[in-house]
N, C-alpha and C. Protein backbone atom coordinates (compact mmCIF):
# COMPACT_ATOMS: atom_id res chain seq x y z
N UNK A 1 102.31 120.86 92.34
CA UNK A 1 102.23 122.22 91.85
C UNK A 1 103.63 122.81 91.77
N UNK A 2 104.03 123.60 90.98
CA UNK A 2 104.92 124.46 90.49
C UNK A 2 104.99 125.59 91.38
N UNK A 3 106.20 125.96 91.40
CA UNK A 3 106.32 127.30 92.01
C UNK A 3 107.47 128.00 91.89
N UNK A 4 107.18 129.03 91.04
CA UNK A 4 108.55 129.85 90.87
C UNK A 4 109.20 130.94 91.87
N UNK A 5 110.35 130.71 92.28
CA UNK A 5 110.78 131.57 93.67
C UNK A 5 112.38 132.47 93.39
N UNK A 6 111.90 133.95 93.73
CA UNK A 6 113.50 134.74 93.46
C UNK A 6 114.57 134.10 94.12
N UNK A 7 115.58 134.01 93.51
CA UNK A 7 117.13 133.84 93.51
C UNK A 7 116.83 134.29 94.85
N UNK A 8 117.91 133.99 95.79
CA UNK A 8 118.04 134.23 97.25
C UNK A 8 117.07 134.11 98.66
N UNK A 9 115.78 133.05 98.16
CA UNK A 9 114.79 132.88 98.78
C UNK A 9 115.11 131.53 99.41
N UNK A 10 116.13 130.98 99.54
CA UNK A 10 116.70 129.51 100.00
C UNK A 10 115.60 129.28 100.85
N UNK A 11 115.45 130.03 102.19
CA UNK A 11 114.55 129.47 103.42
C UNK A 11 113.36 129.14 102.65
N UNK A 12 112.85 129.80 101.99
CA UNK A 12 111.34 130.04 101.58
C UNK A 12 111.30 128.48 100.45
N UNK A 13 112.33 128.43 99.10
CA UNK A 13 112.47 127.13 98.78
C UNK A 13 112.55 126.35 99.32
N UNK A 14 112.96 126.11 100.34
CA UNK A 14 112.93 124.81 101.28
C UNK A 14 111.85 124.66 102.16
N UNK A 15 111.32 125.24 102.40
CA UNK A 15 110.11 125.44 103.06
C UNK A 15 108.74 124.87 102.26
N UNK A 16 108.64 125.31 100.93
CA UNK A 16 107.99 124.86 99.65
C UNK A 16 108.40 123.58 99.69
N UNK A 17 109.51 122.98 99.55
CA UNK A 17 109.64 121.81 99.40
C UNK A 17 109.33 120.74 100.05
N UNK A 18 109.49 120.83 101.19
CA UNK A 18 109.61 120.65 102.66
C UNK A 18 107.24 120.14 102.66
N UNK A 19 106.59 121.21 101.90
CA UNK A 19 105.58 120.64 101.96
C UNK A 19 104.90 119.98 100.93
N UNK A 20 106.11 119.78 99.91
CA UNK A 20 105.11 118.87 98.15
C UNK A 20 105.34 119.92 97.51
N UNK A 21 105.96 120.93 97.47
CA UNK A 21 105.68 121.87 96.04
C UNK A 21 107.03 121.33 95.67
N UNK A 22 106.57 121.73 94.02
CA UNK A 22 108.10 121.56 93.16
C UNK A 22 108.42 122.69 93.11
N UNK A 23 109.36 123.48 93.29
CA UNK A 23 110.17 124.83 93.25
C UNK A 23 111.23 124.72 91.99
N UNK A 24 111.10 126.38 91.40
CA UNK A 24 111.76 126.40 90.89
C UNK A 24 112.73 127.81 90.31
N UNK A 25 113.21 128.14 89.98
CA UNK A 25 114.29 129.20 90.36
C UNK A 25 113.41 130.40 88.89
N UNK A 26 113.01 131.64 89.63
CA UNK A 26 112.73 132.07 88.67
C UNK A 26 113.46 132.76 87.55
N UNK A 27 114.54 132.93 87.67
CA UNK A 27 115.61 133.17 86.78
C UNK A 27 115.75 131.97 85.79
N UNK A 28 115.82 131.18 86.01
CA UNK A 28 115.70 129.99 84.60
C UNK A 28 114.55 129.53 84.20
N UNK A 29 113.22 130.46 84.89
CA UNK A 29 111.97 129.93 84.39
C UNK A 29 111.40 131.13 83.22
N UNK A 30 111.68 130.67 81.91
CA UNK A 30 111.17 131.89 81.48
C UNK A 30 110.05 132.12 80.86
N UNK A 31 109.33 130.81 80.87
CA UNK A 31 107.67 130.76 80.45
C UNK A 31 106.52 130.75 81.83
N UNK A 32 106.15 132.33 82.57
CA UNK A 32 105.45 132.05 83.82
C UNK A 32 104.49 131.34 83.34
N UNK A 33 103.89 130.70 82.77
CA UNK A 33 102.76 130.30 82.29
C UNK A 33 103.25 128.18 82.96
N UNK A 34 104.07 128.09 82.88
CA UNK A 34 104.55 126.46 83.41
C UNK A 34 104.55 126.52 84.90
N UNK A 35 104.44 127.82 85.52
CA UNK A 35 104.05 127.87 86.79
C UNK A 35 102.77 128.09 87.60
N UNK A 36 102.62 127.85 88.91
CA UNK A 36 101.54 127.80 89.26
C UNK A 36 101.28 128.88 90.24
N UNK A 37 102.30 129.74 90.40
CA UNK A 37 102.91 130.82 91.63
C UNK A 37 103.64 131.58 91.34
N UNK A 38 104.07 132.48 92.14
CA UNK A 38 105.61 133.56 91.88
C UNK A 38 105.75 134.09 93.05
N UNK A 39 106.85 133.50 93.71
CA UNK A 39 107.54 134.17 94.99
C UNK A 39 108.85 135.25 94.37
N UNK A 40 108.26 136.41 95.06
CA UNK A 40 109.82 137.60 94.38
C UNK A 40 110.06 138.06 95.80
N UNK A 41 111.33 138.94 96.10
CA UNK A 41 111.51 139.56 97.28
C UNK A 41 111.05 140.80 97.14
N UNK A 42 110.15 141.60 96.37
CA UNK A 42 109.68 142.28 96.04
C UNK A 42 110.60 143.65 96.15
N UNK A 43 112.08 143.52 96.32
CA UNK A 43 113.10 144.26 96.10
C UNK A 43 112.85 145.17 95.07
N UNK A 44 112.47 144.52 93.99
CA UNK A 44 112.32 145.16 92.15
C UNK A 44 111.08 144.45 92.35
N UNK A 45 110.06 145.78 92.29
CA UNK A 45 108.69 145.89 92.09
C UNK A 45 108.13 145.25 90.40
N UNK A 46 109.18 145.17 89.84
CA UNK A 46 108.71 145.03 88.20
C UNK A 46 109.79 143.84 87.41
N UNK A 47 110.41 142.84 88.94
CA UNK A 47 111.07 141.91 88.84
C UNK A 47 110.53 140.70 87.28
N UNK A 48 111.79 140.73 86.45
CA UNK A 48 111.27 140.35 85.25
C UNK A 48 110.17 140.40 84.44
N UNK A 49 109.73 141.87 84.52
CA UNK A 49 109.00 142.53 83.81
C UNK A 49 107.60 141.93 84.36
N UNK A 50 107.38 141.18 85.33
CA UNK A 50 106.18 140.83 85.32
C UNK A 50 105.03 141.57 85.73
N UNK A 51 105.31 142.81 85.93
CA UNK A 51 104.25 144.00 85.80
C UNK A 51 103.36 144.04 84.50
N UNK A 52 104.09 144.20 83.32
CA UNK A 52 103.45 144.59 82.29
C UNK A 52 103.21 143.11 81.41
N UNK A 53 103.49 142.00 82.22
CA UNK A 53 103.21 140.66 81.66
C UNK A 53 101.87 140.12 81.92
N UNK A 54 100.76 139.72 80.68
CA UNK A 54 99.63 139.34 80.70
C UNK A 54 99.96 137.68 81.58
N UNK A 55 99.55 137.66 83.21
CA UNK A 55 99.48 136.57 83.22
C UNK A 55 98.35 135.99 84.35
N UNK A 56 97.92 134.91 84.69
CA UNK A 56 97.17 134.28 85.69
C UNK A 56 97.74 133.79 86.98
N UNK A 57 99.34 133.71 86.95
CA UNK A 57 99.74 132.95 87.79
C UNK A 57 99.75 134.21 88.95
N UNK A 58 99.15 133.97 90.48
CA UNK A 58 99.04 134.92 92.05
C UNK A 58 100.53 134.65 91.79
N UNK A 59 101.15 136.43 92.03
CA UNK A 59 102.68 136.67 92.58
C UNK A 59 102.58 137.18 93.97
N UNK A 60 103.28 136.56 95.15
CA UNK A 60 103.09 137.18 96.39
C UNK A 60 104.61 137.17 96.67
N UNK A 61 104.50 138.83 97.07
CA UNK A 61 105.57 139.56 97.35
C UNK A 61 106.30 139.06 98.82
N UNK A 62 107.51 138.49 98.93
CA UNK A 62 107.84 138.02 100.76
C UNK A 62 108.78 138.99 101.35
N UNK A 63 108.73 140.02 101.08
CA UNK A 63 109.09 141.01 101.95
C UNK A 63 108.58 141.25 103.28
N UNK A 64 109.46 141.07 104.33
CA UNK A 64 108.68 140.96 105.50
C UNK A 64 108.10 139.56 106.08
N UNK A 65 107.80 139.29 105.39
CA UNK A 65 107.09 137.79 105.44
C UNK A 65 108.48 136.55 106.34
N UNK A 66 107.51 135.58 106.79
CA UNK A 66 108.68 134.62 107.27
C UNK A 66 108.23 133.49 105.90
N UNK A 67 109.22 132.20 106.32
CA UNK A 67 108.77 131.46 105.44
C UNK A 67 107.55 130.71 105.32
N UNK A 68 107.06 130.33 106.67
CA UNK A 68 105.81 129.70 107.24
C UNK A 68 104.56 130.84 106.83
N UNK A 69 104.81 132.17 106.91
CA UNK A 69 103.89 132.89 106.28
C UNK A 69 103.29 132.90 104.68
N UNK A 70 104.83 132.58 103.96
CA UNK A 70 104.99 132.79 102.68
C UNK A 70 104.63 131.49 101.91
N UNK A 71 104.38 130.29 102.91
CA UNK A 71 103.90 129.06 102.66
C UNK A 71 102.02 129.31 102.83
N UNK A 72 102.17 129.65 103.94
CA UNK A 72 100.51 130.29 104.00
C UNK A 72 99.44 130.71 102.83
N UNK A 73 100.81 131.83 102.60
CA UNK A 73 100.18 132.75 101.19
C UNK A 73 99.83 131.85 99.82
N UNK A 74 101.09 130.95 99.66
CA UNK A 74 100.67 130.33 98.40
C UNK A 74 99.00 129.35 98.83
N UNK A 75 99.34 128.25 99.56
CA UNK A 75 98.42 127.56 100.01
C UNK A 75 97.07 128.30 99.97
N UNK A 76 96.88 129.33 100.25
CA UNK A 76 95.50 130.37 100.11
C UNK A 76 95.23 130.63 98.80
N UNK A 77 96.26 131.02 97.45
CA UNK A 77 96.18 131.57 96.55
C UNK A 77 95.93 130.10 95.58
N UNK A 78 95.88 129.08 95.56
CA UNK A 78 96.31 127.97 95.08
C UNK A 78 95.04 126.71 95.34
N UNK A 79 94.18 127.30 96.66
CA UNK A 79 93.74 126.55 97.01
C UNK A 79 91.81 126.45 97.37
C-alpha cells in the first residue's frame, strides 16, 4: 500500500516503512488518487487544497500524535 506523508514527517516515514508501507512524499505526489492514505501535520488545515478535493483516500491529521499512533491510524483506516 501507498502512502502519502507531509514533508517533515521523517519519524512517521520511517515508521511506515519500517512496517511494509511504500511512502511517499506528498509534495511530489500530485495525483492523490495513486495513493492509499494522507499523512499531513495538519499545520495547514487545507494542505494542498485537499479540502475542496473530491477524493476517497482517509487523510489523518498527526498533530499530536506519536509515530506508533500514526501507524495505528492508517492500519485502522486501510484495514
Amino acid at each position: 500500500m501507498k502512502i502519502g506523508v507531509e514533508e517533515g514527517l521523517t519519524n512517521v516515514s520511517q515508521a511506515l516503512e519500517e512496517k511494509g508501507y511504500q511512502v511517499v512524499s506528498l509534495s511530489t505526489s500530485s495525483n492523490l488518487n495513486n495513493i492509499d492514505c494522507c499523512i499531513v501535520t495538519g499545520m495547514d488545515s487545507n494542505f494542498m487544497g485537499i479540502e475542496t478535493t473530491s477524493t476517497q483516500v482517509p487523510i489523518i491529521e498527526a498533530h499530536g500524535l506519536s509515530a506508533d499512533e500514526i501507524c495505528q491510524k492508517v492500519e485502522e483506516k486501510l484495514h
